[in-house]
N, C-alpha and C. Protein backbone atom coordinates (compact mmCIF):
# COMPACT_ATOMS: atom_id res chain seq x y z
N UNK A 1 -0.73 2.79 12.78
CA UNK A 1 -0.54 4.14 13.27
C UNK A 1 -1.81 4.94 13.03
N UNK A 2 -2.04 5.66 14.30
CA UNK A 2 -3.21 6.36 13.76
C UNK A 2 -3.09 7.72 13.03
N UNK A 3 -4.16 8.20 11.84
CA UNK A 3 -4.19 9.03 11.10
C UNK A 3 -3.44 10.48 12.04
N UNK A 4 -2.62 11.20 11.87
CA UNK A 4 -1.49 12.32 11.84
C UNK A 4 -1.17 12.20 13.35
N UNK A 5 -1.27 11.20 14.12
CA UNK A 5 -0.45 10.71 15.17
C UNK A 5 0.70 11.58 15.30
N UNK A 6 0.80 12.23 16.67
CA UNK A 6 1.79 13.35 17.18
C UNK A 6 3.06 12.07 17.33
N UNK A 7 4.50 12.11 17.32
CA UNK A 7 5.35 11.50 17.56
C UNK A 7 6.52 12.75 17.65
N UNK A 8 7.11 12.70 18.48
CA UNK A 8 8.53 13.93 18.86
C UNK A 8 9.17 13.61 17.81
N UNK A 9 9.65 14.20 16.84
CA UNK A 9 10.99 14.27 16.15
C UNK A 9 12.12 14.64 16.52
N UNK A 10 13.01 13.53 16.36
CA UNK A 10 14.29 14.00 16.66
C UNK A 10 15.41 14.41 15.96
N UNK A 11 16.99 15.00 16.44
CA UNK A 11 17.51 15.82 15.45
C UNK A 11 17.73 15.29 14.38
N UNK A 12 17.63 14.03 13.95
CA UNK A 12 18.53 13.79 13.07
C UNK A 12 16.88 14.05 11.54
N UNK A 13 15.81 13.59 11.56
CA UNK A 13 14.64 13.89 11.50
C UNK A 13 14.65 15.47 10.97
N UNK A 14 15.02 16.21 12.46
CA UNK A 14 14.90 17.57 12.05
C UNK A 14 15.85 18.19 11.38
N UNK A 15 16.60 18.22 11.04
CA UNK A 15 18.02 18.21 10.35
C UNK A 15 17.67 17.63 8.68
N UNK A 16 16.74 16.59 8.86
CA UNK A 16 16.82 16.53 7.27
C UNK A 16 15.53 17.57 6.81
N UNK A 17 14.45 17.67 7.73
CA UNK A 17 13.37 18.84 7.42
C UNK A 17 13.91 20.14 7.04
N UNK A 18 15.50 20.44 7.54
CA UNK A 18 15.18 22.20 7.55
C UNK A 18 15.26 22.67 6.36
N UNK A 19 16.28 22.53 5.03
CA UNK A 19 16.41 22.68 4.21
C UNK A 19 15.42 22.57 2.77
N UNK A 20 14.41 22.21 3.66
CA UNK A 20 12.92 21.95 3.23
C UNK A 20 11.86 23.49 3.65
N UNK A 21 10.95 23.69 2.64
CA UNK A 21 9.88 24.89 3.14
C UNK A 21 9.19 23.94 3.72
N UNK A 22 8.44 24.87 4.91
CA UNK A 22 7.11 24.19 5.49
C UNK A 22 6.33 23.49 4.53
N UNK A 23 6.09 23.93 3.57
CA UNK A 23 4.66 23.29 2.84
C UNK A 23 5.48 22.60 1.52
N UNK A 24 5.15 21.41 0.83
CA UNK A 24 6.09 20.99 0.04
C UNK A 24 4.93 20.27 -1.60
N UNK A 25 4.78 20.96 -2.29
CA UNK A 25 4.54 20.43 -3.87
C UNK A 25 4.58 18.80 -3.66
N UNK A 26 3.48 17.85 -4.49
CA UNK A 26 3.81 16.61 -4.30
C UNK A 26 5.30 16.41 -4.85
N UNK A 27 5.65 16.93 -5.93
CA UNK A 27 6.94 16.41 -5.84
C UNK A 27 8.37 16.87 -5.30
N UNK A 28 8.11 17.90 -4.51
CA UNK A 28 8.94 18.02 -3.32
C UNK A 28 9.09 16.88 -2.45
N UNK A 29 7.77 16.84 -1.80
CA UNK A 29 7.40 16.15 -1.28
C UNK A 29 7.88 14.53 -1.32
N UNK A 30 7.50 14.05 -2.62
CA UNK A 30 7.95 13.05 -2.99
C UNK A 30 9.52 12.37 -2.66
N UNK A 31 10.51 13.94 -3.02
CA UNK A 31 11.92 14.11 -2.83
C UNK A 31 12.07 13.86 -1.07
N UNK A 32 11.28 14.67 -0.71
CA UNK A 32 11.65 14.70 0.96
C UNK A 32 11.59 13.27 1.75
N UNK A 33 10.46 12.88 1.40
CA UNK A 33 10.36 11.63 1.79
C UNK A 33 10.46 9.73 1.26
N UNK A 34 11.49 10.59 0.07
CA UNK A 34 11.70 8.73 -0.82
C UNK A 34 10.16 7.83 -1.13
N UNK A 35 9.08 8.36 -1.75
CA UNK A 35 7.95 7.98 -1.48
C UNK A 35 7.38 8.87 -3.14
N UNK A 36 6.57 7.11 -3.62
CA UNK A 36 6.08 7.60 -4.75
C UNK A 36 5.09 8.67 -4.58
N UNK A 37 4.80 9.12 -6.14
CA UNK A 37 3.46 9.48 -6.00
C UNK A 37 2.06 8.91 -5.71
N UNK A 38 2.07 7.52 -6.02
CA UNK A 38 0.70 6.84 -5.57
C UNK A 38 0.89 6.54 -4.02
N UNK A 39 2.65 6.29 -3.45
CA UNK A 39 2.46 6.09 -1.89
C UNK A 39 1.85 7.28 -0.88
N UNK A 40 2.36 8.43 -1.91
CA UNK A 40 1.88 9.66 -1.08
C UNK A 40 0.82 9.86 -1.34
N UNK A 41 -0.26 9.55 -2.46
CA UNK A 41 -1.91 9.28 -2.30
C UNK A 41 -2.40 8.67 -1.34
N UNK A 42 -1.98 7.45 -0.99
CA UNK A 42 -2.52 6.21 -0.56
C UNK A 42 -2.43 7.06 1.44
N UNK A 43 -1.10 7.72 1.43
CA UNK A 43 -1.03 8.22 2.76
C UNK A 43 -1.65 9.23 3.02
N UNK A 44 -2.16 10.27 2.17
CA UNK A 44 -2.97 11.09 1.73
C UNK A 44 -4.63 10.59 2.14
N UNK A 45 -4.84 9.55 1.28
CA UNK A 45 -6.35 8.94 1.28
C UNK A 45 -6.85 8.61 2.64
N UNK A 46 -5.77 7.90 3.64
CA UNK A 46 -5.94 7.43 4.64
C UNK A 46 -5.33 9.14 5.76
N UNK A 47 -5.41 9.59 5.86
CA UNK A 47 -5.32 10.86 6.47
C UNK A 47 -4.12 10.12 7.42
N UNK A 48 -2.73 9.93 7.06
CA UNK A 48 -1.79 9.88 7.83
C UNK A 48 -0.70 10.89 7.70
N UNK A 49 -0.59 11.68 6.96
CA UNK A 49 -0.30 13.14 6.44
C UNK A 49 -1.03 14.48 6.30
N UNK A 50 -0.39 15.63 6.88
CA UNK A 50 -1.54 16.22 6.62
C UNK A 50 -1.11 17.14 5.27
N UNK A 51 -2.22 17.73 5.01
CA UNK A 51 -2.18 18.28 3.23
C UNK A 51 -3.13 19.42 3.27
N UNK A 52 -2.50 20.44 2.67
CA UNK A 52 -3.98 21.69 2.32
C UNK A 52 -3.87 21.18 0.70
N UNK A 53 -5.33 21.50 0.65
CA UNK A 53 -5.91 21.74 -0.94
C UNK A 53 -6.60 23.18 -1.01
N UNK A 54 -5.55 23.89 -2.04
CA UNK A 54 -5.19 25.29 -2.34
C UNK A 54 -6.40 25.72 -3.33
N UNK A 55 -6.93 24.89 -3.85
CA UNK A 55 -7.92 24.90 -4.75
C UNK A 55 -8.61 23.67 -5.34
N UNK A 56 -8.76 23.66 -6.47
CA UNK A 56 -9.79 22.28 -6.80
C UNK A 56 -8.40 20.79 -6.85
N UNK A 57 -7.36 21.29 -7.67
CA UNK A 57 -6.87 20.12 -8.24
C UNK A 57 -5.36 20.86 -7.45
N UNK A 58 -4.85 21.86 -6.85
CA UNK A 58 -3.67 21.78 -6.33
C UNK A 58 -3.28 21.50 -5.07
N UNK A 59 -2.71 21.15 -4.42
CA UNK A 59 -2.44 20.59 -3.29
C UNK A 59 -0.79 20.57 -2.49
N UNK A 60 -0.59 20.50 -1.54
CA UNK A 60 0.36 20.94 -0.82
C UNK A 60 0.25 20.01 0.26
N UNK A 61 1.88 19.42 0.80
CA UNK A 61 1.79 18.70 1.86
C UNK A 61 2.64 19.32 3.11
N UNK A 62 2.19 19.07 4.33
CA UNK A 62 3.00 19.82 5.50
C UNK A 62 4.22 19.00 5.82
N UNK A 63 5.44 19.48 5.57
CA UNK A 63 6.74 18.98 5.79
C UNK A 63 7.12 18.40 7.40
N UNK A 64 6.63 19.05 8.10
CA UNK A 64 6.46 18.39 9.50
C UNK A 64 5.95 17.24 9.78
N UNK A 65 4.32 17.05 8.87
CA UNK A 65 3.79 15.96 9.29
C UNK A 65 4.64 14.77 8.18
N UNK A 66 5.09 15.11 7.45
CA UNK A 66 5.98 13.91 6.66
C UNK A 66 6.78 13.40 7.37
N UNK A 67 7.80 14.82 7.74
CA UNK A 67 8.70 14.32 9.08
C UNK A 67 8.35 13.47 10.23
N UNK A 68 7.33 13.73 10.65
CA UNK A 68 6.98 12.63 11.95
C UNK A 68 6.77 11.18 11.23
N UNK A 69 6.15 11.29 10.18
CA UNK A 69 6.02 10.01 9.68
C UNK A 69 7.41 9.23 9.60
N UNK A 70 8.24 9.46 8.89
CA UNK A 70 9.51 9.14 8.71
C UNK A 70 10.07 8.84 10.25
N UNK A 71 9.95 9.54 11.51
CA UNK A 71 10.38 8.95 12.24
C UNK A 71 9.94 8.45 12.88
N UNK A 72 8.72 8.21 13.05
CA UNK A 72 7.62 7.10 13.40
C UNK A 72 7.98 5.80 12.72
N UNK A 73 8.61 5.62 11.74
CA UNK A 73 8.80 4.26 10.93
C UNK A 73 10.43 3.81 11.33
N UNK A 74 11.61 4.50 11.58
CA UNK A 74 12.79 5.26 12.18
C UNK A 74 12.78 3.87 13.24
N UNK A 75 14.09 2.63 12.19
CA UNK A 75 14.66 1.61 13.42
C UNK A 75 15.95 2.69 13.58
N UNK A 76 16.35 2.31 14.87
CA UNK A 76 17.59 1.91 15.27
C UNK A 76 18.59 1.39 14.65
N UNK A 77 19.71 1.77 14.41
CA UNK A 77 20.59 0.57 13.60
C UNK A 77 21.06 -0.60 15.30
N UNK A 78 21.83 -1.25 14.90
CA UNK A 78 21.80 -2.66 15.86
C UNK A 78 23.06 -2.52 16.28
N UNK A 79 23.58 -2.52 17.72
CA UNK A 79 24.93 -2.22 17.96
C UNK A 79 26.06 -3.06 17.16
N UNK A 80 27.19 -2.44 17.07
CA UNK A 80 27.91 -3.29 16.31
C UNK A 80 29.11 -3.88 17.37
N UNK A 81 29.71 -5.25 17.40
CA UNK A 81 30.69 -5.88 18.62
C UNK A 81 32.20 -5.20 18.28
């Protein structure tokens, strides 16, 4: 996937974002998206999230771009007979 790749979110996606602020603390963050702290570095490092840095050492991640991630990864379940 390429680094913050646009993908439509859908409701179910947006529905788990709302109850969320736009901007989310790593360990909000962490909460929002089932994702350690070194996974959310590693997605961080590779610019597949986007993130403001508020100052030297604090940092903030955009709840939207988590969201797309999550449904960018987002199977289908498999019909059932």
């Amino acid at each position: 996937m390429e680094p913050c790749q646009a993908v439509k979110m859908n409701d179910a996606v947006q529905a788990l974002a709302s109850p969320f602020p736009p901007r989310l603390s790593p360990a909000e963050a962490e909460r929002f998206a089932g994702l350690t702290s070194r996974q959310l570095k590693g997605l961080r490092e590779r610019r597949m999230v986007r993130f403001y840095r508020l100052g030297r050492r604090t940092l903030v991640y955009d709840r939207d771009s988590l969201a797309t991630l999550l449904a960018a990864g987002m199977v289908d379940a498999m019909p059932t007979r």
